[in-house]
Each structure stands twice: as structure tokens, then as C-alpha cells.
PDB file of N, CA and C in Angstrom:
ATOM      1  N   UNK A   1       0.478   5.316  12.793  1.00  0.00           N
ATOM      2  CA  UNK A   1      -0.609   4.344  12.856  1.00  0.00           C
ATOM      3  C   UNK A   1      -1.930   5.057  12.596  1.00  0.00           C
ATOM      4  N   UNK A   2      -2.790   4.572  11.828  1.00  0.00           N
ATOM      5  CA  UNK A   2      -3.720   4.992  11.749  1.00  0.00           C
ATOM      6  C   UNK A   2      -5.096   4.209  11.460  1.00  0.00           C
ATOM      7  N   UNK A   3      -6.108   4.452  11.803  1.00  0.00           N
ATOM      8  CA  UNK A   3      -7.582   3.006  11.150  1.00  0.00           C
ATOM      9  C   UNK A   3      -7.467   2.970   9.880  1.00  0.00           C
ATOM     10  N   UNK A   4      -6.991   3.559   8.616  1.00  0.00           N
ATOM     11  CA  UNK A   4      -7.233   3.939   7.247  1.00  0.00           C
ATOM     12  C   UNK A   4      -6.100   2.792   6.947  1.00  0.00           C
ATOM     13  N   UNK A   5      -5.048   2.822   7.299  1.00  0.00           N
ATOM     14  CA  UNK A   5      -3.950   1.836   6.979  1.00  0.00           C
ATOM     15  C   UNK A   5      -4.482   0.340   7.645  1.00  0.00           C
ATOM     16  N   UNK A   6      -4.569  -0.638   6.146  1.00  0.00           N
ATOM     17  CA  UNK A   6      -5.108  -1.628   6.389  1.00  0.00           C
ATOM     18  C   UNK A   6      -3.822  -3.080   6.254  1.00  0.00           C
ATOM     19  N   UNK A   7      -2.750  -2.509   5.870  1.00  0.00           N
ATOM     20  CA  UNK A   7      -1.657  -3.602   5.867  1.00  0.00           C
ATOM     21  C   UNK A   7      -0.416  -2.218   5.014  1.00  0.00           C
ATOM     22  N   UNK A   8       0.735  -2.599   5.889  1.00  0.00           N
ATOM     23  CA  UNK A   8       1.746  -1.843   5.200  1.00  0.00           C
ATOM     24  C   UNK A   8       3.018  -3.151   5.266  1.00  0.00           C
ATOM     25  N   UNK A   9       4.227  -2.310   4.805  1.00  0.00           N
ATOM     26  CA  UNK A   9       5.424  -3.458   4.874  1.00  0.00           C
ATOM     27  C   UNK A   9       6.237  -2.659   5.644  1.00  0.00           C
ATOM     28  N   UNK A  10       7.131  -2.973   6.117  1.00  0.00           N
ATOM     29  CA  UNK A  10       8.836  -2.368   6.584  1.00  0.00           C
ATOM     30  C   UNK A  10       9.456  -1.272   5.595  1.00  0.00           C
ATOM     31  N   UNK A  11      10.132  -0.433   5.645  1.00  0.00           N
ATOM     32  CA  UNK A  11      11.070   0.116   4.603  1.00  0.00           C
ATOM     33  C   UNK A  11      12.009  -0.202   4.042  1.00  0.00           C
ATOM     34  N   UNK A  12      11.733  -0.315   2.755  1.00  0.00           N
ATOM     35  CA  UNK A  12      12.866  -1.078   1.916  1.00  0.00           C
ATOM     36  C   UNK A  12      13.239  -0.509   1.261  1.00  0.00           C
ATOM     37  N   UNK A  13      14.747  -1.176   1.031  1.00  0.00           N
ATOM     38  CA  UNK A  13      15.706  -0.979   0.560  1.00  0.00           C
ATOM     39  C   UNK A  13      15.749  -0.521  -1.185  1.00  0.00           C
ATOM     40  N   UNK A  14      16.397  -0.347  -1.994  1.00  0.00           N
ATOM     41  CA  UNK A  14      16.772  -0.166  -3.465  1.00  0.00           C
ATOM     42  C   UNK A  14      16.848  -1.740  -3.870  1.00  0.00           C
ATOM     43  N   UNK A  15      15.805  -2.177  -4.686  1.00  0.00           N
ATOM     44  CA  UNK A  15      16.420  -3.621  -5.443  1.00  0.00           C
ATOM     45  C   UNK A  15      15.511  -4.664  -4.447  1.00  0.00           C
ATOM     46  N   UNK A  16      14.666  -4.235  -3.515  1.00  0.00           N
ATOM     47  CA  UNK A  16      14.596  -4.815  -2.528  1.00  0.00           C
ATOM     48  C   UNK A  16      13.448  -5.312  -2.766  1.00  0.00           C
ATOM     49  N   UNK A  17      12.511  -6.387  -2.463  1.00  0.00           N
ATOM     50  CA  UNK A  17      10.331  -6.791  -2.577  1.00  0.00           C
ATOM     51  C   UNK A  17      10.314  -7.262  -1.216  1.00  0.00           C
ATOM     52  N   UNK A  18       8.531  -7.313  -1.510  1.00  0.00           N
ATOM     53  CA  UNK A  18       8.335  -7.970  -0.282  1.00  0.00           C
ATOM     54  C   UNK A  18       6.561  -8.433  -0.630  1.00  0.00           C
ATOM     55  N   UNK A  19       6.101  -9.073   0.128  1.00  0.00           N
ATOM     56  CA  UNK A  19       4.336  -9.198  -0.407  1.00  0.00           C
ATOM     57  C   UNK A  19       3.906  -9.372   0.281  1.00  0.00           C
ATOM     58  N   UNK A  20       2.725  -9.018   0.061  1.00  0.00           N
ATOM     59  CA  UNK A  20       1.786  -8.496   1.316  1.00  0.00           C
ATOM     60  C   UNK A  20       0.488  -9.593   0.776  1.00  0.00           C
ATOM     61  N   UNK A  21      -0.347 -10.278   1.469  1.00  0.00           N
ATOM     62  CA  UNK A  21      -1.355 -11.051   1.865  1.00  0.00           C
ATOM     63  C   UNK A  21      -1.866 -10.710   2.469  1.00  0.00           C
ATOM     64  N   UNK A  22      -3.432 -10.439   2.351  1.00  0.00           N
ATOM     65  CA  UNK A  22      -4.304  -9.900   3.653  1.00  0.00           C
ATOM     66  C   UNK A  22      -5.934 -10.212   2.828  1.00  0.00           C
ATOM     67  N   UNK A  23      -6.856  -9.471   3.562  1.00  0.00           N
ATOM     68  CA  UNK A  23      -8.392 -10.212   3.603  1.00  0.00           C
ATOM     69  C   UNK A  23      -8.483  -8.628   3.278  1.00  0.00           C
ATOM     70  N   UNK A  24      -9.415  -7.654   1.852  1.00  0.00           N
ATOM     71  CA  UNK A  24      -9.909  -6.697   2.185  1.00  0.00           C
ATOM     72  C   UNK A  24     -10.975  -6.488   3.450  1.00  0.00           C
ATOM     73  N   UNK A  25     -10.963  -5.357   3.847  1.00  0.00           N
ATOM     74  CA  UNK A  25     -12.140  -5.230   5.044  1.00  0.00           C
ATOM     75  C   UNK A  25     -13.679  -5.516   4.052  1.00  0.00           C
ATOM     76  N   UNK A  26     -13.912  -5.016   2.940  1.00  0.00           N
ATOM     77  CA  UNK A  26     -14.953  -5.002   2.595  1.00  0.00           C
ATOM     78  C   UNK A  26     -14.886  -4.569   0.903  1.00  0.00           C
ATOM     79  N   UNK A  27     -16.204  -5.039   0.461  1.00  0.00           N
ATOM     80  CA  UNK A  27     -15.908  -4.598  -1.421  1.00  0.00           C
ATOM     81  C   UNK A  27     -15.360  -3.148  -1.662  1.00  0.00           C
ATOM     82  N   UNK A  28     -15.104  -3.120  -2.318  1.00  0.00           N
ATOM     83  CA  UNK A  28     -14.634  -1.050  -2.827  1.00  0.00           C
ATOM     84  C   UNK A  28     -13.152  -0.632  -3.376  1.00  0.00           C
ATOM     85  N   UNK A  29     -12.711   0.363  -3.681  1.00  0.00           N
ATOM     86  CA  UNK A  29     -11.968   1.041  -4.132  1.00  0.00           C
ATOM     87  C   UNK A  29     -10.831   1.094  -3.280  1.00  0.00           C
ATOM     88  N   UNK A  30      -9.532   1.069  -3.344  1.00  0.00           N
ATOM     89  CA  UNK A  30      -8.670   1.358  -2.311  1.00  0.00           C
ATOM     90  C   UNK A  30      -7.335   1.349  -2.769  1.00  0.00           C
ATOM     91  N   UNK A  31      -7.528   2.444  -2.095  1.00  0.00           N
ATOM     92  CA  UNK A  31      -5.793   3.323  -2.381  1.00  0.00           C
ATOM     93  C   UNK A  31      -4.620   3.061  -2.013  1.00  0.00           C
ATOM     94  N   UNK A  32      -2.958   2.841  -2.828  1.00  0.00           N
ATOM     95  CA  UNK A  32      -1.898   2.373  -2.089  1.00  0.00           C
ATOM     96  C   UNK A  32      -0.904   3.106  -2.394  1.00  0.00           C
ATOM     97  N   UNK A  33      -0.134   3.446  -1.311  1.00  0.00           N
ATOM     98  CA  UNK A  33       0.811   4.683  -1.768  1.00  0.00           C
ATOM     99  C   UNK A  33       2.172   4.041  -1.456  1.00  0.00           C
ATOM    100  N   UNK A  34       3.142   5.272  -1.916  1.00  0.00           N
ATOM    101  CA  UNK A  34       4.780   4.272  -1.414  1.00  0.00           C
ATOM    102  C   UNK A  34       4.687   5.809  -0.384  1.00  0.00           C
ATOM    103  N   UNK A  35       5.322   5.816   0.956  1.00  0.00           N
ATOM    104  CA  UNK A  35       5.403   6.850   2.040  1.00  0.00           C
ATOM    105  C   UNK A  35       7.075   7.298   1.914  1.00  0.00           C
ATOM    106  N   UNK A  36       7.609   6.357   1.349  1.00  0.00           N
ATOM    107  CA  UNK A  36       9.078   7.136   1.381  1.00  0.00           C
ATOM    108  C   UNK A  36       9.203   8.540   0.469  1.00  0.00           C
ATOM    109  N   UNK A  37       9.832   9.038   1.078  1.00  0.00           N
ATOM    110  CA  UNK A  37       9.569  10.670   0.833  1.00  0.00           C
ATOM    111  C   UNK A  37      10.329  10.527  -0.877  1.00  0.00           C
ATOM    112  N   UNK A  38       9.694  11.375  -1.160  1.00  0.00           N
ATOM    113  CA  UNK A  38       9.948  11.809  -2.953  1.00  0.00           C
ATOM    114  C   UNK A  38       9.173  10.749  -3.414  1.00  0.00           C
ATOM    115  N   UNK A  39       8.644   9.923  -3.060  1.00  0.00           N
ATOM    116  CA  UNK A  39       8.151   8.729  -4.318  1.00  0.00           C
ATOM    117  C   UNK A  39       6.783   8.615  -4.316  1.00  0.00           C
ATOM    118  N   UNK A  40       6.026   9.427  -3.578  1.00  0.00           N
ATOM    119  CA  UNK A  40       4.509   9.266  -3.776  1.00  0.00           C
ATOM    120  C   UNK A  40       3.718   9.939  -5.051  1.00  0.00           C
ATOM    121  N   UNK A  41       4.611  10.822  -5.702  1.00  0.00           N
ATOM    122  CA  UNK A  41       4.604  10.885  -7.025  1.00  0.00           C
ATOM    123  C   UNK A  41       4.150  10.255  -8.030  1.00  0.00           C
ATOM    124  N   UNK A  42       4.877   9.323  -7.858  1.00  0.00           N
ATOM    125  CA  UNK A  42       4.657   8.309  -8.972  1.00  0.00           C
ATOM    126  C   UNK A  42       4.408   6.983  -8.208  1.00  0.00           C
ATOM    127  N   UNK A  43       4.340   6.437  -7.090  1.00  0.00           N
ATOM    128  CA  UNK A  43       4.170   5.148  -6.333  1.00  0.00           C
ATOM    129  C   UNK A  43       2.897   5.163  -5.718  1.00  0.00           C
ATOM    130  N   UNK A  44       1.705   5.081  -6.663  1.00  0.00           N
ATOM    131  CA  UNK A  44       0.521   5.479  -5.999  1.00  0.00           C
ATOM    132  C   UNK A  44      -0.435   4.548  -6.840  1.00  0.00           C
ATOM    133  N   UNK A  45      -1.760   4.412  -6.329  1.00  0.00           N
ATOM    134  CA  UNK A  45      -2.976   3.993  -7.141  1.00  0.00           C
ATOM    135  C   UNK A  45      -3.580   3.347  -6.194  1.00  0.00           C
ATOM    136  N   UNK A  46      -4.696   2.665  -7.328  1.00  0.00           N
ATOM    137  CA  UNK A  46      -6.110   2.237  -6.558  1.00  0.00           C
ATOM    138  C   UNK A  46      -6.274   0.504  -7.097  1.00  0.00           C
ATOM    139  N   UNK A  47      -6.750  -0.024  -6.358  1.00  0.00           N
ATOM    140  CA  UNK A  47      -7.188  -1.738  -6.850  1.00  0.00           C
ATOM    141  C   UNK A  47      -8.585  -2.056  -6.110  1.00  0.00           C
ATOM    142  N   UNK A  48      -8.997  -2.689  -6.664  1.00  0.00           N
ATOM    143  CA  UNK A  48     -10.513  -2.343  -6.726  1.00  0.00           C
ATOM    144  C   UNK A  48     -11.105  -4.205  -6.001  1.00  0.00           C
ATOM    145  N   UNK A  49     -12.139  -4.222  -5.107  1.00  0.00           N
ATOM    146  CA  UNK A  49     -12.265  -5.593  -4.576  1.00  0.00           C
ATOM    147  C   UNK A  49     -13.348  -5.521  -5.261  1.00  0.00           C
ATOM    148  N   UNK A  50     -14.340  -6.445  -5.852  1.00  0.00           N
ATOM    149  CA  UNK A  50     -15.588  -6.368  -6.214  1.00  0.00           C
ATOM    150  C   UNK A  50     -15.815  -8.103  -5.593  1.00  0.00           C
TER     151      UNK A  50
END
């Protein structure tokens, strides 16, 4: 747990979705990673609120 994490999901499965709905805290830049180990590699980026 941490203040920086502003909405996460459960751990999923292979083949598996899920979606996430939420209110940004505020305009700006913000980063989303995948935490399952080996995949932050490539399961990463930024989406932007303006």
C-alpha cells in the first residue's frame, strides 16, 4: 500500500481483463505499471489528464 497508488486491480490470470474506473486526483502525467514480476519491462507507461 502506498499514497502514490491511486487505483490498482487483483492479480490476474493469463487471457484474463478487468477495468478500472476512477476520478484522477488532479491534471498531470501519470504512470501505470503491470507489478507481476518479469513484466514491468514492457507493461508500463504514462496517460496524461489535461
Amino acid at each position: 500500500d502506498s499514497k502514490d497508488v491511486i487505483v490498482a486491480t487483483e492479480l490476474l490470470g493469463g487471457g484474463e481483463t478487468d477495468t478500472i474506473t476512477f476520478e484522477a486526483p488532479a491534471k498531470g502525467t501519470y504512470t501505470f505499471i503491470c507489478t507481476f514480476p518479469g513484466h514491468y519491462g514492457i507493461m508500463q507507461g504514462t496517460f496524461v489528464v489535461s
